[in-house]
N, C-alpha and C. Protein backbone atom coordinates (compact mmCIF):
# COMPACT_ATOMS: atom_id res chain seq x y z
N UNK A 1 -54.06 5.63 -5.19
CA UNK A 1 -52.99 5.93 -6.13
C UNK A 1 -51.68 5.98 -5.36
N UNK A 2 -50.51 5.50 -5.93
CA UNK A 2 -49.33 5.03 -5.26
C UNK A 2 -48.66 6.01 -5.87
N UNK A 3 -47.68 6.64 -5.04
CA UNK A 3 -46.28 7.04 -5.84
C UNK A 3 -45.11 6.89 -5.79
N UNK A 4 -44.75 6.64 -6.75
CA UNK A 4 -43.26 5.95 -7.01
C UNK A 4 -41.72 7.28 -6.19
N UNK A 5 -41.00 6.46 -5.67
CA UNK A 5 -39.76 7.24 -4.84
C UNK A 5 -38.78 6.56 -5.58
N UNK A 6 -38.12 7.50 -6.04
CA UNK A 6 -36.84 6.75 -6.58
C UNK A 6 -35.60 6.82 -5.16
N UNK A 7 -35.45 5.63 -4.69
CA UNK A 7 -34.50 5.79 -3.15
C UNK A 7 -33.16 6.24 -3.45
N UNK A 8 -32.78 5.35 -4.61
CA UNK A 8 -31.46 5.54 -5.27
C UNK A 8 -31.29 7.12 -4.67
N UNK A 9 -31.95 8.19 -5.71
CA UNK A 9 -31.63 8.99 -5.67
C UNK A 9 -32.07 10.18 -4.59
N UNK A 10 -33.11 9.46 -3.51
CA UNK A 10 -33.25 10.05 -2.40
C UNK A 10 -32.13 10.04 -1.38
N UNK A 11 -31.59 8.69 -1.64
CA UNK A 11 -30.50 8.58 -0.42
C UNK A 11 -29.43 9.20 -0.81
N UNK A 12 -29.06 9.38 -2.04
CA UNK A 12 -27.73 10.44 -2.51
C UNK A 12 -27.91 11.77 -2.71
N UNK A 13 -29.11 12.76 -2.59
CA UNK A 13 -29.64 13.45 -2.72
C UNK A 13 -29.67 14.70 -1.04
N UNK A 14 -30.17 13.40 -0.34
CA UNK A 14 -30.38 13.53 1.49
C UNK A 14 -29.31 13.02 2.23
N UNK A 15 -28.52 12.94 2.01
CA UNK A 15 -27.69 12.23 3.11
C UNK A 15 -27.58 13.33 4.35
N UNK A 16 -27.06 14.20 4.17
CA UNK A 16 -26.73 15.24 4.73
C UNK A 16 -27.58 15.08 5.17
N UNK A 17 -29.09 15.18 5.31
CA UNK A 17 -30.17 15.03 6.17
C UNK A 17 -29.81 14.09 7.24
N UNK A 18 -29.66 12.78 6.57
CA UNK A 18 -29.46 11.73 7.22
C UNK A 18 -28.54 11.68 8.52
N UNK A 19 -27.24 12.26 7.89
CA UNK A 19 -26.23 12.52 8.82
C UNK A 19 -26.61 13.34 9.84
N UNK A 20 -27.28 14.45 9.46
CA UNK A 20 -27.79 15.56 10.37
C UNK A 20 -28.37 14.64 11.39
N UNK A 21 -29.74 14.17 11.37
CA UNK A 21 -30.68 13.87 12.60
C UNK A 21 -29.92 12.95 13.71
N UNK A 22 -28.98 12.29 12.91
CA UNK A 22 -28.13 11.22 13.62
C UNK A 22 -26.73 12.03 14.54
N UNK A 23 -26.64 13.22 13.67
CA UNK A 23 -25.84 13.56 14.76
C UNK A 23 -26.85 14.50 15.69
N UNK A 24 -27.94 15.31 15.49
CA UNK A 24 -28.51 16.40 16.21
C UNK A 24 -28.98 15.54 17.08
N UNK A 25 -29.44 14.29 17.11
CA UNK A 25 -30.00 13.57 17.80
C UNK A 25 -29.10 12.74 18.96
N UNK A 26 -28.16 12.49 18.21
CA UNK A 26 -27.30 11.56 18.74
C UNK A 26 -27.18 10.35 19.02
N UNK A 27 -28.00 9.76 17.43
CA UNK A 27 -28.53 8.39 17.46
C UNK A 27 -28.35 7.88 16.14
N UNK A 28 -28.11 6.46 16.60
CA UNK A 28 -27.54 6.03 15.40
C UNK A 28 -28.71 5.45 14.48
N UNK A 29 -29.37 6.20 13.62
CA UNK A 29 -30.76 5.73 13.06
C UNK A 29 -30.36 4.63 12.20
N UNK A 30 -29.70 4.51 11.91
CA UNK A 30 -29.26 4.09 10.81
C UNK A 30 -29.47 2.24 10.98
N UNK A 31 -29.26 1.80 12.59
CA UNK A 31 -29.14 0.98 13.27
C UNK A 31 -30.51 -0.09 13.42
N UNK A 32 -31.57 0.86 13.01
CA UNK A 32 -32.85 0.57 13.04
C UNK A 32 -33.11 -0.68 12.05
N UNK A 33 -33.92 -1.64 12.21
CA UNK A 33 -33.92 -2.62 11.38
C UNK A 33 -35.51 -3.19 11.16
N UNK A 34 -36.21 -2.49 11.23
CA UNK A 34 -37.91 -1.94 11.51
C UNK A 34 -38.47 -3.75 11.95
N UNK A 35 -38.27 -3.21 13.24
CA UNK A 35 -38.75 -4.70 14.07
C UNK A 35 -40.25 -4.33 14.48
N UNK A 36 -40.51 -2.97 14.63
CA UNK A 36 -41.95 -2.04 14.84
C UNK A 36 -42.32 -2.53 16.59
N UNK A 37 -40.95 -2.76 17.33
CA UNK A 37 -41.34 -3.06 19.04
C UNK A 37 -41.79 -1.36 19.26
N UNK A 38 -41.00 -0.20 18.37
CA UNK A 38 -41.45 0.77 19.09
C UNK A 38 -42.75 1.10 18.88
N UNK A 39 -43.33 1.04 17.81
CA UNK A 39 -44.38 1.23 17.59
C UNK A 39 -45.53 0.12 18.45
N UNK A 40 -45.26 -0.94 18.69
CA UNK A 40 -46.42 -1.87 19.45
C UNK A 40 -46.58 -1.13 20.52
N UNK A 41 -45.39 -0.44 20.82
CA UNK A 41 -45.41 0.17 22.47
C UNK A 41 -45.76 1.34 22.84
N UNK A 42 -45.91 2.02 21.32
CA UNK A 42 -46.64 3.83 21.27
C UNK A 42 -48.07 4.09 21.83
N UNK A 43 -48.13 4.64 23.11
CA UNK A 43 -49.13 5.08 23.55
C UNK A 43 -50.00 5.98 22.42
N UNK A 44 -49.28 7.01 21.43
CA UNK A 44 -49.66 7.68 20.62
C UNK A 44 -49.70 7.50 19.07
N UNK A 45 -49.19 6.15 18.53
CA UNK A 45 -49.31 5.34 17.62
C UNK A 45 -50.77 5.49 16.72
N UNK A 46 -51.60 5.67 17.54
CA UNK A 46 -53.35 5.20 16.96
C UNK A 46 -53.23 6.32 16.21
N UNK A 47 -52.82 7.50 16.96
CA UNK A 47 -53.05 9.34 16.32
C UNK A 47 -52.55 9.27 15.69
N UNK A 48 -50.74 8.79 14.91
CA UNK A 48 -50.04 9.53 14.28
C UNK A 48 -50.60 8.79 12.49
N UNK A 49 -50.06 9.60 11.63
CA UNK A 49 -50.62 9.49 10.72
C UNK A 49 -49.31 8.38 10.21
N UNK A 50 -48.21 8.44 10.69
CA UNK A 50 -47.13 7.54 10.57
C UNK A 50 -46.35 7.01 11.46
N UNK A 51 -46.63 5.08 11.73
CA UNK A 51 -46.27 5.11 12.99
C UNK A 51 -44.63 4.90 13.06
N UNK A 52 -43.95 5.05 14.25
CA UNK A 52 -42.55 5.08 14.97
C UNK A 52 -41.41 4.91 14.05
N UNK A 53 -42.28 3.40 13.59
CA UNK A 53 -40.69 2.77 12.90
C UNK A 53 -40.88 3.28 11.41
N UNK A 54 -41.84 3.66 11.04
CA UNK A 54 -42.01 4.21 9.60
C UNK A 54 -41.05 5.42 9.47
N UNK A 55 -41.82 6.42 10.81
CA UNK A 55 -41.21 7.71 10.57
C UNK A 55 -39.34 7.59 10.59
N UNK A 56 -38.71 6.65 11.38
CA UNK A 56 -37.21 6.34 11.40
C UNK A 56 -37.39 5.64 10.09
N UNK A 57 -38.01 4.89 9.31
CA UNK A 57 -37.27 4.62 8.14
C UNK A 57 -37.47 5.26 7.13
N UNK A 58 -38.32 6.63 7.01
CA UNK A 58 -38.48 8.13 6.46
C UNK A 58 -36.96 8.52 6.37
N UNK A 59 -36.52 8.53 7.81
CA UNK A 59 -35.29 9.05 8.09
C UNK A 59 -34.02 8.55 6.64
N UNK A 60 -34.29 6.82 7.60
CA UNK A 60 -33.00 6.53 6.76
C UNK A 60 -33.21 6.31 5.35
N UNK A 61 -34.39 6.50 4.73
CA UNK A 61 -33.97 6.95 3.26
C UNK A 61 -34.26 8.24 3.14
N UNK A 62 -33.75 8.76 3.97
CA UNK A 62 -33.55 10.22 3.32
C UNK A 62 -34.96 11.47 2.85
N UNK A 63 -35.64 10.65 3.15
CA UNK A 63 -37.21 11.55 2.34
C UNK A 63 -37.71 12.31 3.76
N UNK A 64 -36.86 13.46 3.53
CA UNK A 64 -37.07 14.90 4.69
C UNK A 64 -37.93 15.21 4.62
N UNK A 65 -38.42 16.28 3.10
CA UNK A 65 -39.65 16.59 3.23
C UNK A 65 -40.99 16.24 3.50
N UNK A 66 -40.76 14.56 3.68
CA UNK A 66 -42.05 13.96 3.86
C UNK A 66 -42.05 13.66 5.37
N UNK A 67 -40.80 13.24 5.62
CA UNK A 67 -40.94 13.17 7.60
C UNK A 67 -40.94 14.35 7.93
N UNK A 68 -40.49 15.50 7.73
CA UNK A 68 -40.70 16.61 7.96
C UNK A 68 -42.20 17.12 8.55
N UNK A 69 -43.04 17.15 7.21
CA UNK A 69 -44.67 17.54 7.54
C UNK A 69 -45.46 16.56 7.91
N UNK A 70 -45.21 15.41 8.32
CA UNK A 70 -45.88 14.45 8.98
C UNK A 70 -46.18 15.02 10.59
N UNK A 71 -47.58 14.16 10.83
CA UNK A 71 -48.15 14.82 12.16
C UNK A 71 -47.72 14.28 13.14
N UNK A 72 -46.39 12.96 13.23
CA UNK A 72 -46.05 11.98 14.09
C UNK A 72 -44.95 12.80 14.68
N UNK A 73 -44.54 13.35 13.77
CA UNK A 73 -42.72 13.65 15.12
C UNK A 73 -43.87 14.98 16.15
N UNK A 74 -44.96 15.58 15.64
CA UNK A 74 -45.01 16.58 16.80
C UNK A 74 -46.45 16.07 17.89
N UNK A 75 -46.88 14.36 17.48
CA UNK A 75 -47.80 13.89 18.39
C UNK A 75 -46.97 13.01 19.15
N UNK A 76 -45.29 12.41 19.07
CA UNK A 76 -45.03 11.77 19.85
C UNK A 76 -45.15 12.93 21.46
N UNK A 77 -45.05 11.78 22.25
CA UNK A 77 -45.41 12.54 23.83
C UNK A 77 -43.90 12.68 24.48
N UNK A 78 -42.89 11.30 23.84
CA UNK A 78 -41.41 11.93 24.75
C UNK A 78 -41.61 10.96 25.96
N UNK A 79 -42.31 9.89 25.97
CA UNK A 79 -42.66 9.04 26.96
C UNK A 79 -41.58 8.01 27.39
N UNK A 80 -40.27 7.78 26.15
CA UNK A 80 -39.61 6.98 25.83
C UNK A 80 -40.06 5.68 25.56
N UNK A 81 -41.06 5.07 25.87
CA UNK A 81 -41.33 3.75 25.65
C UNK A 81 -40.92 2.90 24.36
N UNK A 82 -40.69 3.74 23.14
CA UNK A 82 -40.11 3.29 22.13
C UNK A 82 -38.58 3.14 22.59
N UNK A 83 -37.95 4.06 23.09
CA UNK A 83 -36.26 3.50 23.53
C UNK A 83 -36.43 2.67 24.65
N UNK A 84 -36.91 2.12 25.65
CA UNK A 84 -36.93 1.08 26.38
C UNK A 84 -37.44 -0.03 25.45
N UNK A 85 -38.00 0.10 24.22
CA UNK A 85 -38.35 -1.63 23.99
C UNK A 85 -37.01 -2.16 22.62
N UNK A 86 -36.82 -0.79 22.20
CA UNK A 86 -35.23 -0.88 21.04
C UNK A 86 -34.42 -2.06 21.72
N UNK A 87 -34.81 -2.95 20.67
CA UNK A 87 -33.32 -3.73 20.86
C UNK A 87 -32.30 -3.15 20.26
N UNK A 88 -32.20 -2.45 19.29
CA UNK A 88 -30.65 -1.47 18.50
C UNK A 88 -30.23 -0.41 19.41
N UNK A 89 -30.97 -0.20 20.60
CA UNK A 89 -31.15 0.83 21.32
C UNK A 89 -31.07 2.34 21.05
N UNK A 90 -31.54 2.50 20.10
CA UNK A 90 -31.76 3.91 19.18
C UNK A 90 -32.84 4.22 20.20
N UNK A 91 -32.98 5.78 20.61
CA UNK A 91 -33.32 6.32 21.55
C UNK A 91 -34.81 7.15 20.25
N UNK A 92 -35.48 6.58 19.98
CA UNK A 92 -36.43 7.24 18.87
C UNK A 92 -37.11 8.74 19.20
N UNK A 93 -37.58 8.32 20.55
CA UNK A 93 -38.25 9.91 21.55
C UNK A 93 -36.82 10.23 20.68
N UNK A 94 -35.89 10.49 21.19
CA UNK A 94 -34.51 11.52 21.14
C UNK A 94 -34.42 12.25 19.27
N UNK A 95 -34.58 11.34 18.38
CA UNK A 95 -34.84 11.45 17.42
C UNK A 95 -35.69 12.60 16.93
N UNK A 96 -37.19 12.01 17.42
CA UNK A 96 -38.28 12.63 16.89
C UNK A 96 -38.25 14.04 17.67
N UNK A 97 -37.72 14.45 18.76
CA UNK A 97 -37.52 15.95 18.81
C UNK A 97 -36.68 16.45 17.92
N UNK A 98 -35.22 16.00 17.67
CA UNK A 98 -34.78 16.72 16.67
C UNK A 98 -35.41 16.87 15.48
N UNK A 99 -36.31 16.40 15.03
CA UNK A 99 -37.18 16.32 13.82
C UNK A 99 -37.97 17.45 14.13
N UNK A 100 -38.54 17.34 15.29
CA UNK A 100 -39.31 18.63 15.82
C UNK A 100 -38.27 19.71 15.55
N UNK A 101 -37.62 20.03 16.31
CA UNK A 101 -36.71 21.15 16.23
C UNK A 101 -36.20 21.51 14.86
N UNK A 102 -36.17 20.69 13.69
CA UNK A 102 -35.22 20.69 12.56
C UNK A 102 -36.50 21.11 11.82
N UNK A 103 -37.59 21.07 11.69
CA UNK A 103 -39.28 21.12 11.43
C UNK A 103 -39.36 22.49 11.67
N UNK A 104 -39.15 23.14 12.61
CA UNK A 104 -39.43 24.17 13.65
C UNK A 104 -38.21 25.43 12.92
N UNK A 105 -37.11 24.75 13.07
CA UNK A 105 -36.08 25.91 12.35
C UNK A 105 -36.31 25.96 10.85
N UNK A 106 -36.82 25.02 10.03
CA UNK A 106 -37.03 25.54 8.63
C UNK A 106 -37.96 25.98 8.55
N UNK A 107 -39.22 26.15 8.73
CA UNK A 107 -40.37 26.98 8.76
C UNK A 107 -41.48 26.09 7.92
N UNK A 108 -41.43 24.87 8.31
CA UNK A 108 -41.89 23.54 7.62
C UNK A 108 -43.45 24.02 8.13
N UNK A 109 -44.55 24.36 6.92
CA UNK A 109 -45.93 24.42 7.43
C UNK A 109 -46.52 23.15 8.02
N UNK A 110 -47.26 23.46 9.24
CA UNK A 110 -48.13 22.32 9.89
C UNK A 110 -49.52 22.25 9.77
N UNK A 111 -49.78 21.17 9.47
CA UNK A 111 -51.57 20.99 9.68
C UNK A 111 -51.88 21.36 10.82
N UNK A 112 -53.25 21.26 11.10
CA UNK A 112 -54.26 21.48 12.60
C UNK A 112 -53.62 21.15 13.78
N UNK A 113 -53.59 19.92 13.83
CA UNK A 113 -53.32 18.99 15.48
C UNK A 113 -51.93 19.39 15.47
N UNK A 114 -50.75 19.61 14.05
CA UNK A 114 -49.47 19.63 14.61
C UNK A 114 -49.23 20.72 14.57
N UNK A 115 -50.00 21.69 14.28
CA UNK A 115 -49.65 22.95 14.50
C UNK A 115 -50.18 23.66 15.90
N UNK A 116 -51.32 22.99 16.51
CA UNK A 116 -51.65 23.07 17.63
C UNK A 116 -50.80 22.65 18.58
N UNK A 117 -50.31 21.92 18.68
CA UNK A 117 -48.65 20.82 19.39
C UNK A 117 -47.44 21.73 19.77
N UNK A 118 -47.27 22.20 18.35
CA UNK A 118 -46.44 23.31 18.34
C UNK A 118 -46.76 24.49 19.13
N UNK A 119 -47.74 25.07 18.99
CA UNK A 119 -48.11 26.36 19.79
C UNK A 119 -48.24 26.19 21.17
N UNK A 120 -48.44 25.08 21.97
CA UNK A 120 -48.80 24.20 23.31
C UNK A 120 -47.23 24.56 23.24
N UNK A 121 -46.39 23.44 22.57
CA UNK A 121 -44.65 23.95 23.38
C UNK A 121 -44.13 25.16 23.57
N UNK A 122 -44.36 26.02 22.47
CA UNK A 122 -43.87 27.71 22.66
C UNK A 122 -44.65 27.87 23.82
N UNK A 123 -45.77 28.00 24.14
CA UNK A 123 -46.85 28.75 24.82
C UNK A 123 -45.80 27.96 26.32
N UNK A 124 -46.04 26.70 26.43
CA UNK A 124 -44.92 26.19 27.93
C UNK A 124 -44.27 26.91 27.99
N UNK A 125 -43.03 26.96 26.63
CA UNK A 125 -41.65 27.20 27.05
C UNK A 125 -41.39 28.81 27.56
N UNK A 126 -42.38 29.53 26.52
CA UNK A 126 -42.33 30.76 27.12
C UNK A 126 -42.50 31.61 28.69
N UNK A 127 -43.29 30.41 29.07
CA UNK A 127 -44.04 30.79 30.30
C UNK A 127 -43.41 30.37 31.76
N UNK A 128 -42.65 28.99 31.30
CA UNK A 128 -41.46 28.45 32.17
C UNK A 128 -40.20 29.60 31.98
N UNK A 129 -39.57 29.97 30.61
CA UNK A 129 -39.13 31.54 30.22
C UNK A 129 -38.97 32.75 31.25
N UNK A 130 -40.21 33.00 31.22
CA UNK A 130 -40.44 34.42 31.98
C UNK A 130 -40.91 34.45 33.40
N UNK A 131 -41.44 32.96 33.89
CA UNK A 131 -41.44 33.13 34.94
C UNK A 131 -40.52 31.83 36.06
N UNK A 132 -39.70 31.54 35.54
CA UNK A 132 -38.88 30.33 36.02
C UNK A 132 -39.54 29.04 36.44
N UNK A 133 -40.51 28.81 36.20
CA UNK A 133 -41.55 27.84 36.26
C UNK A 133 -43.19 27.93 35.35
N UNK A 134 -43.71 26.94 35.27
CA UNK A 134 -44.57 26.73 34.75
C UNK A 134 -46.04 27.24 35.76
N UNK A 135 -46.95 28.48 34.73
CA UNK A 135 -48.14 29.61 34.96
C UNK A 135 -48.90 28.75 34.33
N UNK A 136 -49.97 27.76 34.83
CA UNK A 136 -50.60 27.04 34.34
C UNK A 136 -51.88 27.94 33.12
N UNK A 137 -52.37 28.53 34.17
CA UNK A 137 -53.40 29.47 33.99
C UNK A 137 -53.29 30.45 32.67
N UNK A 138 -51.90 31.24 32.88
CA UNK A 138 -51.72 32.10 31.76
C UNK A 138 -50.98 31.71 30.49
N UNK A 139 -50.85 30.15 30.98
CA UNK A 139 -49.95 29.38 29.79
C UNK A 139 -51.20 28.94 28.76
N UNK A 140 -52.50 28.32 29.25
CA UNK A 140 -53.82 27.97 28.81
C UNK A 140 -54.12 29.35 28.20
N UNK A 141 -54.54 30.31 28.69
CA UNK A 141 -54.98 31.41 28.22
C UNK A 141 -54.43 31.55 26.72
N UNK A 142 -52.85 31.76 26.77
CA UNK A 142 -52.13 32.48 25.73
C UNK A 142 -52.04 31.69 24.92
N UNK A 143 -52.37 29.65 25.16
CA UNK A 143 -52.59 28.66 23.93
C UNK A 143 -53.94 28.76 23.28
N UNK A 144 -54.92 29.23 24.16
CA UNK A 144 -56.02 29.39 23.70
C UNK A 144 -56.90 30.56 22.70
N UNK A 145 -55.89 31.55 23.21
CA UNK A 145 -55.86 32.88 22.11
C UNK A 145 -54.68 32.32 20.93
N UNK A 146 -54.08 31.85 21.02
CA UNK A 146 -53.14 31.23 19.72
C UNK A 146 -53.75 30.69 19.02
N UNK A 147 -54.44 29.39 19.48
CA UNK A 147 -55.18 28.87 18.70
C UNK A 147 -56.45 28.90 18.27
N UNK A 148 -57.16 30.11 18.49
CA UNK A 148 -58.51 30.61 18.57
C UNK A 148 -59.63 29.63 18.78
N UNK A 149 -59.19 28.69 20.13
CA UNK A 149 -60.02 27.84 20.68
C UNK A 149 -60.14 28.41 22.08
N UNK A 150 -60.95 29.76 22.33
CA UNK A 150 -60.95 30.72 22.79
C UNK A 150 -61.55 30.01 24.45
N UNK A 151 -62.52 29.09 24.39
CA UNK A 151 -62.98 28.60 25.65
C UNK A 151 -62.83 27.54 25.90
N UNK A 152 -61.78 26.72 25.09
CA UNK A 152 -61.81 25.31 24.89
C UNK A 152 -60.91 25.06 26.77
N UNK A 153 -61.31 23.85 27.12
CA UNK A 153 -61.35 23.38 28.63
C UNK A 153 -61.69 24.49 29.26
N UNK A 154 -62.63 25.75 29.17
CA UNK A 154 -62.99 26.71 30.26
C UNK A 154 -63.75 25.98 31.78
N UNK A 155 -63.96 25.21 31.28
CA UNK A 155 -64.85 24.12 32.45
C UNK A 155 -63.86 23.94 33.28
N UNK A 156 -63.14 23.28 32.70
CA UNK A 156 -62.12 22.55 33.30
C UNK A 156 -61.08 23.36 34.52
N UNK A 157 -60.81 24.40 33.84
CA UNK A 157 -60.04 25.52 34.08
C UNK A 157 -60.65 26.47 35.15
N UNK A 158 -62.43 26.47 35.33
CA UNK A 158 -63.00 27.20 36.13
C UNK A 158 -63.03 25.95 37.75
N UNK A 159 -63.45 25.35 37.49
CA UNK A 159 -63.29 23.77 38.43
C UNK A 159 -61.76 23.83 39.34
N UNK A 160 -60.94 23.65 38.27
CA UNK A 160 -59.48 23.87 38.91
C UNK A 160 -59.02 25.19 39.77
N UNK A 161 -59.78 26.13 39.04
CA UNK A 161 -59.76 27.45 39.84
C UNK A 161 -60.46 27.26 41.55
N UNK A 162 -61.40 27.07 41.66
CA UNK A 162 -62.26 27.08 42.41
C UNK A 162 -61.55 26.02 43.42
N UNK A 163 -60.97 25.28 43.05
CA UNK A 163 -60.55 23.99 43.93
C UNK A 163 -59.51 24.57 44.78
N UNK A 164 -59.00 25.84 43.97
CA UNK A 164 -57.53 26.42 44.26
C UNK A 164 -56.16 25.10 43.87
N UNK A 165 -56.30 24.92 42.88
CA UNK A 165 -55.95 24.02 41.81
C UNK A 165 -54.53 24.64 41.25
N UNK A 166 -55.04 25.75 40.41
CA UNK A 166 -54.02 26.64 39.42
C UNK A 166 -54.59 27.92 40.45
N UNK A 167 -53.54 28.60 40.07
CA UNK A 167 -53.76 30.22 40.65
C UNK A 167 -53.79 31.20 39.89
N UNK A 168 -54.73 32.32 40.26
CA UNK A 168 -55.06 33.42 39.21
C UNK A 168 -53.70 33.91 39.08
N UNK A 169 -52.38 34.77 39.76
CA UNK A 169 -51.71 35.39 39.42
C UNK A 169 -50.30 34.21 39.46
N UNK A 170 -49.77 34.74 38.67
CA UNK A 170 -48.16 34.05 38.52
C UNK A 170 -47.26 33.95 39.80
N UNK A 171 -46.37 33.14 40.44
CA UNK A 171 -45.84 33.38 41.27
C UNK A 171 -44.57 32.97 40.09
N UNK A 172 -43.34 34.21 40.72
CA UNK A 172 -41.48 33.61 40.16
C UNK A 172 -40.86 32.91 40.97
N UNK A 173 -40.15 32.28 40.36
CA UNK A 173 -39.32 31.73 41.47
C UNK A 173 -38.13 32.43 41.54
N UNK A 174 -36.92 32.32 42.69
CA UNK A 174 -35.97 33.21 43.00
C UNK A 174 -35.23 33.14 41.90
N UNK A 175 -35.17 32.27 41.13
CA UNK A 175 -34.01 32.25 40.13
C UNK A 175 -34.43 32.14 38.47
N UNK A 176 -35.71 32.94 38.48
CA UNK A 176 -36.07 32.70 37.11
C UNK A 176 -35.45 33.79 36.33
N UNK A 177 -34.31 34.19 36.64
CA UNK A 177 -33.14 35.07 35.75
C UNK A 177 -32.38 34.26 35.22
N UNK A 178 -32.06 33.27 35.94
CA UNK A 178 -30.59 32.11 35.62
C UNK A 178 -31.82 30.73 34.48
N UNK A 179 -32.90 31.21 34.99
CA UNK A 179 -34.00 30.25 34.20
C UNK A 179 -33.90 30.70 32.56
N UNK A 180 -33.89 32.04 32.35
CA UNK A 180 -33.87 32.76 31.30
C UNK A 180 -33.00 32.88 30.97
N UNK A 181 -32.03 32.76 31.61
CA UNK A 181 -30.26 32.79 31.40
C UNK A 181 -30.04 31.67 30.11
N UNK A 182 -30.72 30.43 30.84
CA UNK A 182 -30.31 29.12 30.40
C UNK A 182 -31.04 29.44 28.83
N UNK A 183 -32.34 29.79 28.72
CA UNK A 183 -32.70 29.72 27.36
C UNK A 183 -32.06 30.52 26.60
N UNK A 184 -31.63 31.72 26.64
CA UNK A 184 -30.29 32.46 26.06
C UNK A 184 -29.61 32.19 25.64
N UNK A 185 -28.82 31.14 26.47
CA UNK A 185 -27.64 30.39 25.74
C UNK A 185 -27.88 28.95 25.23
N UNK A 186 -29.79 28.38 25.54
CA UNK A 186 -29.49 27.37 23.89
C UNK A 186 -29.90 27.60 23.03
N UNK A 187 -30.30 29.15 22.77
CA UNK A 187 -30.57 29.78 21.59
C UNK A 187 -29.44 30.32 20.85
N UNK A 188 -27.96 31.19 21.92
CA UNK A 188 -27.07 31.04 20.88
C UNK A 188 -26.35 29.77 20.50
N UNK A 189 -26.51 28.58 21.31
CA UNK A 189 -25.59 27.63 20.85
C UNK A 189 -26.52 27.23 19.84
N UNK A 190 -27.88 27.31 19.50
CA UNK A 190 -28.41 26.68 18.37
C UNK A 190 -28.38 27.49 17.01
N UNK A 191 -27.52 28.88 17.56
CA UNK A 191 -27.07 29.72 16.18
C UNK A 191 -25.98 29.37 15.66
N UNK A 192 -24.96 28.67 16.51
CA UNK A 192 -24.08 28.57 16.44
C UNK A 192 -24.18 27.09 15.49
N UNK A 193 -24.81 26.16 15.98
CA UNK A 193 -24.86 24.98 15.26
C UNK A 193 -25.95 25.04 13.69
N UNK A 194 -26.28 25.96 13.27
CA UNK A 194 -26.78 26.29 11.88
C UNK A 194 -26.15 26.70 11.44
């Protein structure tokens, strides 16, 4: 069963969307002319439920709510390979985080895998956060109690231990104040830009 989009009135409806990602992003989506090089070149293409050039032409007609809860802006990897093959040279990685982030500030519900995605970046960012670098060990832990995949890679994780791989306790680095500093202030500049 198909359903009908009236664009007319998506694109006069969304613009402001439109305008938004293009400026949060800093890309001219608009530029896109769905040649699908980025998508031939998506390592993560097979997973997403919508591939590259779809999700940018989501964009440019305007249909937010649907690029929004799609599982593609939070399975791209950020690899760039889609902006190295752009001939318009629209930077798409650059894109699809602001989609993330714009996803993330409205409180847009996620399915399984993209809500798992999501909890993997907080769980990093926090942990790079508080200890000025990345706690492999207690970053796994605290994704794994998030996502109540309570032993999921324990193998893996016991192996790496043993190798002296990851380390049981956290080490800081000298400057993980100015580390925390920095997230401070792109949290108020991202108050500032809402």
């Amino acid at each position: 069963m198909s359903v009908a989009i009236n664009l007319t009135n998506s694109l006069k409806d969304n613009l402001g969307f439109i305008n938004h990602v293009s400026q949060e992003s800093g890309q001219p989506v608009e530029q896109c002319y769905q040649c699908g090089k980025c998508t031939a070149g998506c390592p993560m293409a097979f997973a997403m439920d919508y591939p590259p050039h779809r999700v940018l032409r989501m964009v440019q007609l305007g249909l937010k709510e649907k690029v929004l809860k799609c599982q593609a802006i939070w399975l791209c990897a950020g690899c760039s390979t889609c902006t190295s093959r752009c001939p318009r040279k629209v930077d798409l990685a650059q894109v699809m985080d602001s989609l993330r982030g714009l996803a993330k500030r409205e409180g847009v519900p996620l399915e399984d895998r993209a809500r798992d995605v999501s909890v993997f970046y907080d769980c990093f960012l926090n942990t790079v956060q508080a200890k000025g670098k990345l706690f492999e060990l207690g970053m796994m832990l605290n994704y794994n109690l998030k996502t109540r995949h309570l032993f999921k890679n324990a193998d893996t994780g016991l192996a790496m231990f043993t190798r002296s791989k990851i380390k049981f306790l956290p080490a800081k680095t000298k400057n993980h104040r100015e580390v925390a500093g920095i997230f401070q202030r792109v949290r108020e500049l991202e108050g500032k830009a809402r």
